[in-house]
Every structure is written in C-alpha cells, then in structure tokens.
N, C-alpha and C. Protein backbone atom coordinates (compact mmCIF):
# COMPACT_ATOMS: atom_id res chain seq x y z
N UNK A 1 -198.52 -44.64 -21.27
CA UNK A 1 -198.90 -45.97 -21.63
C UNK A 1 -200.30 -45.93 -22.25
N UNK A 2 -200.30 -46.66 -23.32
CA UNK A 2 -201.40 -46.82 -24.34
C UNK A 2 -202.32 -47.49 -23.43
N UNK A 3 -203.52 -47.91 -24.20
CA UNK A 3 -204.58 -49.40 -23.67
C UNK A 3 -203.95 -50.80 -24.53
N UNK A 4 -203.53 -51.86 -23.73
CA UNK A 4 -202.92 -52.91 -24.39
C UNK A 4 -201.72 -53.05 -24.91
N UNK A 5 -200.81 -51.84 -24.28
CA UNK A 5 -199.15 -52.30 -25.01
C UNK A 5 -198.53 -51.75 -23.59
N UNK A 6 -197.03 -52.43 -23.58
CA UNK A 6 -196.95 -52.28 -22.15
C UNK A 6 -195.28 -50.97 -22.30
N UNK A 7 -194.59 -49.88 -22.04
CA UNK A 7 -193.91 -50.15 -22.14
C UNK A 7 -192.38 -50.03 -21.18
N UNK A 8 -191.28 -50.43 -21.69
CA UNK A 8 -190.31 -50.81 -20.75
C UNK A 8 -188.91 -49.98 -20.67
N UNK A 9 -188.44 -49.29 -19.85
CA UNK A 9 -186.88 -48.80 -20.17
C UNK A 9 -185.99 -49.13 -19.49
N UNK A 10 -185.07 -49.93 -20.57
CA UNK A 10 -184.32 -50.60 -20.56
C UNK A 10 -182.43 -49.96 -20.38
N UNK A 11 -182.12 -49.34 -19.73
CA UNK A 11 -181.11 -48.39 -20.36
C UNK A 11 -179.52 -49.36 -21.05
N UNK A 12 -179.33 -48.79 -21.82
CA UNK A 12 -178.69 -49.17 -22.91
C UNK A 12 -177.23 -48.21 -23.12
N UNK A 13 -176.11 -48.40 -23.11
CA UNK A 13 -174.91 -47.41 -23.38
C UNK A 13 -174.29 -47.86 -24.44
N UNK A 14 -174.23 -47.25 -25.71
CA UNK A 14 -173.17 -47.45 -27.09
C UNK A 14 -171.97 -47.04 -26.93
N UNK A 15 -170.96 -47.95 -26.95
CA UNK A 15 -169.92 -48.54 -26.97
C UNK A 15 -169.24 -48.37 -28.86
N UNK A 16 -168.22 -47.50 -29.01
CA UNK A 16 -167.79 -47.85 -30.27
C UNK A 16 -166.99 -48.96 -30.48
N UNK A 17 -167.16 -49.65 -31.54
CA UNK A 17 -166.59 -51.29 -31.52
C UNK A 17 -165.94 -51.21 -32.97
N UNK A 18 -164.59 -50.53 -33.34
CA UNK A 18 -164.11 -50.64 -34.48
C UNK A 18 -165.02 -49.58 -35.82
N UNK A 19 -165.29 -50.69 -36.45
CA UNK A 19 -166.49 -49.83 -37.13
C UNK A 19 -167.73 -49.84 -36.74
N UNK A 20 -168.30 -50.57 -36.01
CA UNK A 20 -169.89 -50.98 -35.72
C UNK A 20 -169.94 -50.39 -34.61
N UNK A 21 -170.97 -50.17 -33.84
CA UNK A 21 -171.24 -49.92 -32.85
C UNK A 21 -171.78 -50.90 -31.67
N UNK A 22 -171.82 -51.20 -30.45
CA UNK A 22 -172.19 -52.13 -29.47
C UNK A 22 -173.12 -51.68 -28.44
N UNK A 23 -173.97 -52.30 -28.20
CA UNK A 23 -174.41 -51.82 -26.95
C UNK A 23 -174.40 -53.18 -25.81
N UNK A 24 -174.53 -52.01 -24.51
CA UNK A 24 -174.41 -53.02 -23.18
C UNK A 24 -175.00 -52.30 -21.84
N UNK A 25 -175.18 -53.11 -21.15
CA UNK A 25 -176.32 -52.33 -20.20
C UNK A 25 -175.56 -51.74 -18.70
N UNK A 26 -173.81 -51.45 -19.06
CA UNK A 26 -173.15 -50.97 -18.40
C UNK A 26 -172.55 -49.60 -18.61
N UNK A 27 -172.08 -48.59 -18.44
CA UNK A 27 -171.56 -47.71 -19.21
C UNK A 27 -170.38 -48.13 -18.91
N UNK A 28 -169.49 -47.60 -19.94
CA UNK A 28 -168.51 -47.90 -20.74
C UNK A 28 -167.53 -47.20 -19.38
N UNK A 29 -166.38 -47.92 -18.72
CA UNK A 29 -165.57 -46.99 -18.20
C UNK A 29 -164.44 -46.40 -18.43
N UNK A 30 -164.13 -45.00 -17.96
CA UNK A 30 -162.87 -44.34 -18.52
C UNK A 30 -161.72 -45.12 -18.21
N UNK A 31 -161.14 -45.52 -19.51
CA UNK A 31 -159.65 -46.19 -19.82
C UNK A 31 -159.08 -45.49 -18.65
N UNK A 32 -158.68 -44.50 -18.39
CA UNK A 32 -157.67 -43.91 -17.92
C UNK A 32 -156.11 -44.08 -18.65
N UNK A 33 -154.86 -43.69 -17.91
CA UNK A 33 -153.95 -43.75 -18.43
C UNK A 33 -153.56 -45.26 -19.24
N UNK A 34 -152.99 -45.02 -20.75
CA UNK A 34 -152.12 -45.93 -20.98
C UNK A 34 -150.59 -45.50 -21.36
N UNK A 35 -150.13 -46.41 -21.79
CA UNK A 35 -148.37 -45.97 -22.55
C UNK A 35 -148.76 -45.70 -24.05
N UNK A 36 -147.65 -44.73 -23.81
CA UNK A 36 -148.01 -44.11 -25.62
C UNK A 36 -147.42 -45.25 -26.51
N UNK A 37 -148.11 -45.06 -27.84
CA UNK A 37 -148.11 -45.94 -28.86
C UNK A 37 -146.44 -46.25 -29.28
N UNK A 38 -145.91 -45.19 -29.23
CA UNK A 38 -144.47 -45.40 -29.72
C UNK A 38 -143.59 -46.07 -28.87
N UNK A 39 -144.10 -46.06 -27.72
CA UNK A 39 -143.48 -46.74 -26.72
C UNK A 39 -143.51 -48.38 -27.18
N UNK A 40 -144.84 -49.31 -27.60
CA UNK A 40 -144.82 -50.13 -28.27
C UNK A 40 -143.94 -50.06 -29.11
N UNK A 41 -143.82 -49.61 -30.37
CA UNK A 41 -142.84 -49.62 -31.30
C UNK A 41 -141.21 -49.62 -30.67
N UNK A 42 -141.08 -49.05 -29.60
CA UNK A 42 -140.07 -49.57 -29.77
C UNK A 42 -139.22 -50.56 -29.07
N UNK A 43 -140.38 -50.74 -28.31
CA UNK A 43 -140.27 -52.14 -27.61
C UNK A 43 -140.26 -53.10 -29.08
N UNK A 44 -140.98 -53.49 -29.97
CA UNK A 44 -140.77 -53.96 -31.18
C UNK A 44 -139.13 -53.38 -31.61
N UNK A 45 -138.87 -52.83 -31.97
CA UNK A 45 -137.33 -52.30 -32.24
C UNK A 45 -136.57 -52.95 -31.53
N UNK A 46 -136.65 -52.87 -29.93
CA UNK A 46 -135.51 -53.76 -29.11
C UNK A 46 -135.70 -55.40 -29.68
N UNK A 47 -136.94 -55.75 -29.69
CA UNK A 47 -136.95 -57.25 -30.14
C UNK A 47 -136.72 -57.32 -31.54
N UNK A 48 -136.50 -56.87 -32.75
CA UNK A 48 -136.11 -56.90 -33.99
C UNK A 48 -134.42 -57.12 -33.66
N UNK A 49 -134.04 -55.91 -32.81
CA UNK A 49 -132.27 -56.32 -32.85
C UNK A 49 -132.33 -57.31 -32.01
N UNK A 50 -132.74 -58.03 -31.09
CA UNK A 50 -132.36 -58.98 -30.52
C UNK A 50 -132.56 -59.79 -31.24
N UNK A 51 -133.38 -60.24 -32.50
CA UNK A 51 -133.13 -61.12 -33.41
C UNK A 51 -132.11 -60.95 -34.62
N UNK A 52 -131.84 -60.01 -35.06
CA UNK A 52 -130.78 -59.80 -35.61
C UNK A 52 -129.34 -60.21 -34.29
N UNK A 53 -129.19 -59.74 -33.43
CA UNK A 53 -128.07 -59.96 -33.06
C UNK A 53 -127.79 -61.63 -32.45
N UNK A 54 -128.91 -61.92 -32.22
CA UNK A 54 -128.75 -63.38 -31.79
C UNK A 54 -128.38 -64.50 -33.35
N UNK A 55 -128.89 -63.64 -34.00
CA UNK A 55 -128.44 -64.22 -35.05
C UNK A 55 -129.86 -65.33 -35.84
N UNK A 56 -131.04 -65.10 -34.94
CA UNK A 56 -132.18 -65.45 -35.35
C UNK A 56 -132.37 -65.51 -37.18
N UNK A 57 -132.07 -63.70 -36.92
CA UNK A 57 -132.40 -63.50 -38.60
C UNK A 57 -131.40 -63.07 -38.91
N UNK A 58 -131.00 -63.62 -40.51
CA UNK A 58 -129.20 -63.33 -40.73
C UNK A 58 -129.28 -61.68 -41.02
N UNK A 59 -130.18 -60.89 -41.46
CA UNK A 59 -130.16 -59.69 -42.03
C UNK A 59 -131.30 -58.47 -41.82
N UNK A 60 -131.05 -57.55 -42.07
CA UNK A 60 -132.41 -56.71 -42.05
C UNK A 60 -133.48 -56.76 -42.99
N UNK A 61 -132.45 -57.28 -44.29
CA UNK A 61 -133.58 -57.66 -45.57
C UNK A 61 -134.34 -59.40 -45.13
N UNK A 62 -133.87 -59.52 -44.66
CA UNK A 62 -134.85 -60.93 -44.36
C UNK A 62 -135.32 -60.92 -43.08
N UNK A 63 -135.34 -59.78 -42.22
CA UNK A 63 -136.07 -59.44 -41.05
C UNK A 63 -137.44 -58.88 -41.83
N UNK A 64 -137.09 -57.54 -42.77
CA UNK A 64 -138.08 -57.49 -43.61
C UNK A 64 -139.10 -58.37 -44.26
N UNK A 65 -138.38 -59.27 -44.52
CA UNK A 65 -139.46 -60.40 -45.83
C UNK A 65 -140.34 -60.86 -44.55
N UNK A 66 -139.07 -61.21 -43.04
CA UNK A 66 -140.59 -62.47 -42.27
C UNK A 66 -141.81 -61.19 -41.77
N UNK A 67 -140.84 -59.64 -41.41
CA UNK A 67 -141.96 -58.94 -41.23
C UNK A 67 -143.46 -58.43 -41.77
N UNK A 68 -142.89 -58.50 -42.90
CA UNK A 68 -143.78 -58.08 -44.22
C UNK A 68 -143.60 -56.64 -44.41
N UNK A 69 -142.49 -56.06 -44.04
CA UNK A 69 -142.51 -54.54 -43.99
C UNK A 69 -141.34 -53.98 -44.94
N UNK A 70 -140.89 -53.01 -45.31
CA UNK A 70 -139.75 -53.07 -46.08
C UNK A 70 -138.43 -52.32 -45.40
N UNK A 71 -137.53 -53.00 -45.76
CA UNK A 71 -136.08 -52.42 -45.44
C UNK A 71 -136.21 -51.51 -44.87
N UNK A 72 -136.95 -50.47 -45.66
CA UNK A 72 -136.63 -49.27 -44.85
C UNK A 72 -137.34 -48.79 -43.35
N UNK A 73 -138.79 -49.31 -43.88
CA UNK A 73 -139.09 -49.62 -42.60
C UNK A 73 -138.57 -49.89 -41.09
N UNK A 74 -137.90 -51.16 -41.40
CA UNK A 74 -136.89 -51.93 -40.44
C UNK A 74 -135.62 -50.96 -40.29
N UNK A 75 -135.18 -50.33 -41.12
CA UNK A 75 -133.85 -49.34 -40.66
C UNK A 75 -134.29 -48.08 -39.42
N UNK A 76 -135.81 -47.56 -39.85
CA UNK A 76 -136.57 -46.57 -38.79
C UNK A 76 -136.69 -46.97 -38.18
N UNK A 77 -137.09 -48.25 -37.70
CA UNK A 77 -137.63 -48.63 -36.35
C UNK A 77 -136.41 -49.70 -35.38
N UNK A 78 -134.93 -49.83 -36.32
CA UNK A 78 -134.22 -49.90 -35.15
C UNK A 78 -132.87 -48.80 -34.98
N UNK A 79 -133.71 -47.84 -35.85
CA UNK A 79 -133.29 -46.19 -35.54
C UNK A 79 -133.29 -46.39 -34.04
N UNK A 80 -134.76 -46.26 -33.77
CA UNK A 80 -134.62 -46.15 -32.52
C UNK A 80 -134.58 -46.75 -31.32
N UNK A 81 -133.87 -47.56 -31.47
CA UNK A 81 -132.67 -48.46 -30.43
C UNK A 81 -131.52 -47.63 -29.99
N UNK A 82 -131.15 -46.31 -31.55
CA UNK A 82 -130.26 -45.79 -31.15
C UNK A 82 -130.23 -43.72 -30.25
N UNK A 83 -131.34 -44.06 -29.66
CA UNK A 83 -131.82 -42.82 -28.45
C UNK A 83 -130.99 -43.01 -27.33
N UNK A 84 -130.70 -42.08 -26.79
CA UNK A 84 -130.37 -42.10 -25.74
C UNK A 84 -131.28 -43.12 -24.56
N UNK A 85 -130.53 -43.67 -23.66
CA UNK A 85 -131.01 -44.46 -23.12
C UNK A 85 -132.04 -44.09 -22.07
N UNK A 86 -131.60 -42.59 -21.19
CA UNK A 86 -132.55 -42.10 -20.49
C UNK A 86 -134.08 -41.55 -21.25
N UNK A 87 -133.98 -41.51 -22.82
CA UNK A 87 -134.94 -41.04 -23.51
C UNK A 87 -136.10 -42.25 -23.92
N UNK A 88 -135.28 -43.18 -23.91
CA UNK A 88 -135.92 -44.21 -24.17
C UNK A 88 -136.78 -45.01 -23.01
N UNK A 89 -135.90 -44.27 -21.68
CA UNK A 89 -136.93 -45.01 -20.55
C UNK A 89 -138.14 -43.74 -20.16
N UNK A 90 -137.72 -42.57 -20.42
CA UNK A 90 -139.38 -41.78 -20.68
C UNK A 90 -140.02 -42.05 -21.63
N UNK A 91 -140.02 -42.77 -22.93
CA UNK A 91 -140.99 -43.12 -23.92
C UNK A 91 -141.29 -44.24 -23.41
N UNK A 92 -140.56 -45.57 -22.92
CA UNK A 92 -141.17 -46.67 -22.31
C UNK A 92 -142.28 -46.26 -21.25
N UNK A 93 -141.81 -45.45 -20.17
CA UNK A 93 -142.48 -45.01 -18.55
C UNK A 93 -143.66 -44.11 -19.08
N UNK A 94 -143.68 -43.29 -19.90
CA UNK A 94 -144.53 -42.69 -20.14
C UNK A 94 -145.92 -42.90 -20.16
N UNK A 95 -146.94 -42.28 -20.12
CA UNK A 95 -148.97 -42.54 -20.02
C UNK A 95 -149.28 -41.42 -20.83
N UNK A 96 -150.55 -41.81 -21.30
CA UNK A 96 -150.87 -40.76 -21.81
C UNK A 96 -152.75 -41.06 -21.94
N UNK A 97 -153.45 -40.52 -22.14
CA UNK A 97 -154.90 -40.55 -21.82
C UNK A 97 -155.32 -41.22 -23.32
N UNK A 98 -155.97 -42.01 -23.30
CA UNK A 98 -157.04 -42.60 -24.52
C UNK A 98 -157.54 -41.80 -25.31
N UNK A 99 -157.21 -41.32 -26.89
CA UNK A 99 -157.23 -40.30 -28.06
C UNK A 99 -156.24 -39.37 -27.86
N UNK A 100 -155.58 -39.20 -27.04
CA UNK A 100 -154.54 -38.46 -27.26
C UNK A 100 -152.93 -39.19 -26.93
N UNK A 101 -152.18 -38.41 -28.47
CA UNK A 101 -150.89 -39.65 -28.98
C UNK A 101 -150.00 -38.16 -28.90
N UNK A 102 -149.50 -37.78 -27.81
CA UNK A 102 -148.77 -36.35 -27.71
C UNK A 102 -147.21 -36.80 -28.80
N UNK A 103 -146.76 -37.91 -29.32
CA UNK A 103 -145.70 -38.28 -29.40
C UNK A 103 -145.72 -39.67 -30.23
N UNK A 104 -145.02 -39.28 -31.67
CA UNK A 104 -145.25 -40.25 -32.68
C UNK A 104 -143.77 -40.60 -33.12
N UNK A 105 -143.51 -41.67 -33.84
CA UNK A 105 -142.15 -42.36 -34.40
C UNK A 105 -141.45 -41.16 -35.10
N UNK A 106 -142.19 -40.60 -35.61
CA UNK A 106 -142.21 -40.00 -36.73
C UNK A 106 -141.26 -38.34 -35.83
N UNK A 107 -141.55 -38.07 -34.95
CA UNK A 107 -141.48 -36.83 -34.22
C UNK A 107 -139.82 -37.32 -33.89
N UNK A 108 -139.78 -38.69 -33.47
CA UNK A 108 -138.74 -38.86 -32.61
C UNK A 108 -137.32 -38.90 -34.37
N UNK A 109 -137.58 -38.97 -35.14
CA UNK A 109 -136.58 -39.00 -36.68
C UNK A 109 -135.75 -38.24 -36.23
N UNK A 110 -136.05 -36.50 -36.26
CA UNK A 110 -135.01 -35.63 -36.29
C UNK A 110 -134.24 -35.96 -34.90
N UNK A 111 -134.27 -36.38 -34.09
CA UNK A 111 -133.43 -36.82 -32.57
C UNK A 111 -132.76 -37.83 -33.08
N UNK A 112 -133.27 -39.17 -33.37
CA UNK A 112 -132.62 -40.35 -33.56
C UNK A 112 -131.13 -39.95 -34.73
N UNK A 113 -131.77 -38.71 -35.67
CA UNK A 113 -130.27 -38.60 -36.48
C UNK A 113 -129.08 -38.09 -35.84
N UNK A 114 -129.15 -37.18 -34.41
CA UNK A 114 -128.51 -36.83 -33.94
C UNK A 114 -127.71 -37.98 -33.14
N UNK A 115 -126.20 -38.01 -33.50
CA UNK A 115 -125.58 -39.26 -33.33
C UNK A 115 -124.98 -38.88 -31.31
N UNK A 116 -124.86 -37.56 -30.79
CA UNK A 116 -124.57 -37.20 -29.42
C UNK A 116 -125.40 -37.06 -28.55
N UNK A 117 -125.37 -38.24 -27.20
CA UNK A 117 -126.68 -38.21 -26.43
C UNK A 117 -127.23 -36.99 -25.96
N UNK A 118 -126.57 -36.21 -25.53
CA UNK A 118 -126.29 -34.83 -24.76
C UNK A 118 -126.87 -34.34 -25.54
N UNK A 119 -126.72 -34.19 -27.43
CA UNK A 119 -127.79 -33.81 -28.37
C UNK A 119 -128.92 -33.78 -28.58
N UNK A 120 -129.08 -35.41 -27.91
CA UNK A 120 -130.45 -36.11 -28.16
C UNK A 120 -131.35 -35.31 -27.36
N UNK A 121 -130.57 -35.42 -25.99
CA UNK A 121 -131.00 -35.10 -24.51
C UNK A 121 -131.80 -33.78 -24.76
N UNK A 122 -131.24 -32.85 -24.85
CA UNK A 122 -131.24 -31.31 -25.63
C UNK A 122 -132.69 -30.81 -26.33
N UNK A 123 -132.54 -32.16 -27.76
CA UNK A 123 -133.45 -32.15 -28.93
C UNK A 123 -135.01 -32.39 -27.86
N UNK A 124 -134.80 -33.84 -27.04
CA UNK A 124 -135.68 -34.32 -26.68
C UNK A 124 -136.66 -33.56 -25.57
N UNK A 125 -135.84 -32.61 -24.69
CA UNK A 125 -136.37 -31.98 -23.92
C UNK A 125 -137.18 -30.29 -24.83
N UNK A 126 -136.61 -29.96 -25.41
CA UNK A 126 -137.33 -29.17 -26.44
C UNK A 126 -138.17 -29.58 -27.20
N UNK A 127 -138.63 -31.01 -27.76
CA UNK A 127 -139.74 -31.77 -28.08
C UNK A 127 -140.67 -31.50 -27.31
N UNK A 128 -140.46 -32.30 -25.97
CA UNK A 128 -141.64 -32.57 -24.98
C UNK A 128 -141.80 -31.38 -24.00
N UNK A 129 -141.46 -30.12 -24.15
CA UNK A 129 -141.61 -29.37 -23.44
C UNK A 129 -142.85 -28.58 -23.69
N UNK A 130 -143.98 -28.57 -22.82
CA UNK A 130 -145.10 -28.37 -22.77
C UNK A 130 -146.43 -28.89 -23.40
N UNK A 131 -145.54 -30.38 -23.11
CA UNK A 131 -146.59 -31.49 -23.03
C UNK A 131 -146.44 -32.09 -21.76
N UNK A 132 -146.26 -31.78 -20.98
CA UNK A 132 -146.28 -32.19 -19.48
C UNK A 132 -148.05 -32.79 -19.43
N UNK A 133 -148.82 -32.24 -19.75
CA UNK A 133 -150.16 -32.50 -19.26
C UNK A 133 -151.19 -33.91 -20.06
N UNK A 134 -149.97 -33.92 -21.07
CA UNK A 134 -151.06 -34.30 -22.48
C UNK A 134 -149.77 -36.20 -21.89
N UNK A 135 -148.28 -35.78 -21.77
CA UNK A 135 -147.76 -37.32 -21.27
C UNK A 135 -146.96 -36.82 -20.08
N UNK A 136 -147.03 -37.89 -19.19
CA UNK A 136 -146.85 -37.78 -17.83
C UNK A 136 -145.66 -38.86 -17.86
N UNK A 137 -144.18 -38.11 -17.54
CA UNK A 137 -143.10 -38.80 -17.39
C UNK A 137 -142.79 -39.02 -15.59
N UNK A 138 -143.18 -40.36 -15.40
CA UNK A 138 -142.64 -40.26 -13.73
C UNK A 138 -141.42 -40.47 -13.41
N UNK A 139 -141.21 -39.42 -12.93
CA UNK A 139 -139.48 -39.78 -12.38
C UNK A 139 -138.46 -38.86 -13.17
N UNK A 140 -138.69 -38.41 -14.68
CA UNK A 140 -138.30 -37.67 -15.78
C UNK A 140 -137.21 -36.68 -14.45
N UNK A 141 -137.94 -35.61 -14.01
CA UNK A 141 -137.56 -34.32 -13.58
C UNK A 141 -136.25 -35.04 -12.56
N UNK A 142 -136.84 -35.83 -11.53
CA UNK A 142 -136.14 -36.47 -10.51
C UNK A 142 -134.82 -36.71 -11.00
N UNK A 143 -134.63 -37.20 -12.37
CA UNK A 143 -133.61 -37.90 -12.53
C UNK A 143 -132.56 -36.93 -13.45
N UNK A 144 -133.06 -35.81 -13.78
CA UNK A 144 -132.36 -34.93 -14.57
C UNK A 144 -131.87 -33.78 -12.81
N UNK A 145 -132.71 -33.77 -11.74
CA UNK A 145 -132.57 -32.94 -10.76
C UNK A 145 -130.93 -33.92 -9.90
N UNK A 146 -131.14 -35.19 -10.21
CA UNK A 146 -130.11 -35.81 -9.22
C UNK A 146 -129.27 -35.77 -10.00
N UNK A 147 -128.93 -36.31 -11.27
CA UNK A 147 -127.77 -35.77 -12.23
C UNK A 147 -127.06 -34.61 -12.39
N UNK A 148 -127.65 -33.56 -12.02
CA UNK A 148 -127.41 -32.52 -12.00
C UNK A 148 -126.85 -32.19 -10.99
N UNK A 149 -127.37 -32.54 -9.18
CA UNK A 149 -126.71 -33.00 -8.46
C UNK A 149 -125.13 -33.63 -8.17
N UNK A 150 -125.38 -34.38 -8.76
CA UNK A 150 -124.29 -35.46 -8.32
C UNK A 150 -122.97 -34.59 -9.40
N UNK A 151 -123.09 -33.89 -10.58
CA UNK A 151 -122.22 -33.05 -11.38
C UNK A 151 -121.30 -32.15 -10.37
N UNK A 152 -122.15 -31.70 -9.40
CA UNK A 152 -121.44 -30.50 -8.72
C UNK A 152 -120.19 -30.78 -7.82
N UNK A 153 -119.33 -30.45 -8.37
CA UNK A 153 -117.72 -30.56 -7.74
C UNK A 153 -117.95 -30.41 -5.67
C-alpha cells in the first residue's frame, strides 16, 4: 500500500458466457453429468412423428416448412424413431460430462439403415464399446445380462 490510495481484493471468477465473458464472486460449479445431445434430438424425432401421425401436420414437407429445416433433414431425424427400442432407451438414459459428446446423430446413420434390431443391437454395441467412461448407460449391462438369462432353455 502506497501513501493515500487504499487497496482492495475482491476475488472475482470468469465464467464463459457464449461469446463474452462474465464475472461473479462465486466460482462457477462443476455441471456434472448431463444427457447426451442426441438424446435431445431424438426426443424431437418422437415429437415430429407424433405430429405427423396425429395428423397435426399432413406431411413431412410441411413438417419441414413449419420447421424451417429441409425434407431431408426431417427424413434423418425420424430415421431415428426407427432404432431399436432398447437402443433408444440407452441414448435417452444415457450422461455424459459437460464438453464431452461421446455420441452424435450422425454416428447413429450407419445403424438406423440397418432395417434388423438384432443388427442394430450388434452395430450399436460395437459403436459404444469403449466408451463406457466418456457415457454411462445405467442399467445397459443389467438388461442385456437378464435377456440373456431368461433365453436359456
């Protein structure tokens, strides 16, 4: 401290805010787990066909126009409506840590073309195999261990 100026520390933690930066006199706490991004999407997918099938929207091209997205768009994303159903409740159930997206729309294409669940099943477990750490399926193992189970004569 000088003669005549006083001074003060204030502590301060920057916060990224989009493009700008923020500050606040808390530190910022770890997110921890969320659901992976695609999992959104296709929660969007189930609600696109439920408006198509309710009859909301007469078509996919005019699901398009209210979406603002194009046809084709809308054909990928109620692609995957057509996953296997147990695959679809590990992309719903799934977490995954804040900056890391182990699992994109885009990954799930070559599965969704495969028209046999047992295919899917197959494709999907050779996808996610040794990403155990990066997305955390609860229940995943359990339910392939009791199936497997319940098979045996």
């Amino acid at each position: 401290m000088t003669s005549g100026s006083v001074t003060v520390d204030v502590p301060f933690f920057r916060r990224k805010k989009a493009k700008s930066d923020a500050f606040s006199r808390e530190p910022q706490s770890s997110p921890g787990a969320r659901p992976l991004r695609v999992a959104q999407t296709l929660a969007l997918a189930h609600g696109m066909k439920a408006l198509l099938d309710q009859g909301t929207v007469r078509d996919q091209t005019r699901l398009a126009e209210v979406m603002g997205v194009t046809r084709m768009r809308v054909s990928q994303l109620l692609n995957l409506t057509l996953l296997a159903p147990e695959i679809q409740e590990d992309i719903l159930f799934a977490t995954t840590d804040v900056g890391c997206e182990p699992l994109t729309e885009r990954d799930l294409r070559p599965i969704v073309r495969e028209r046999s669940w047992p295919k899917q099943r197959s494709l999907w477990d050779i996808r996610t195999e040794g990403h155990e750490q990066r997305m955390r399926r609860p229940g995943a193992r359990t339910r392939r261990k009791v199936a497997q189970i319940s098979q045996v004569p």
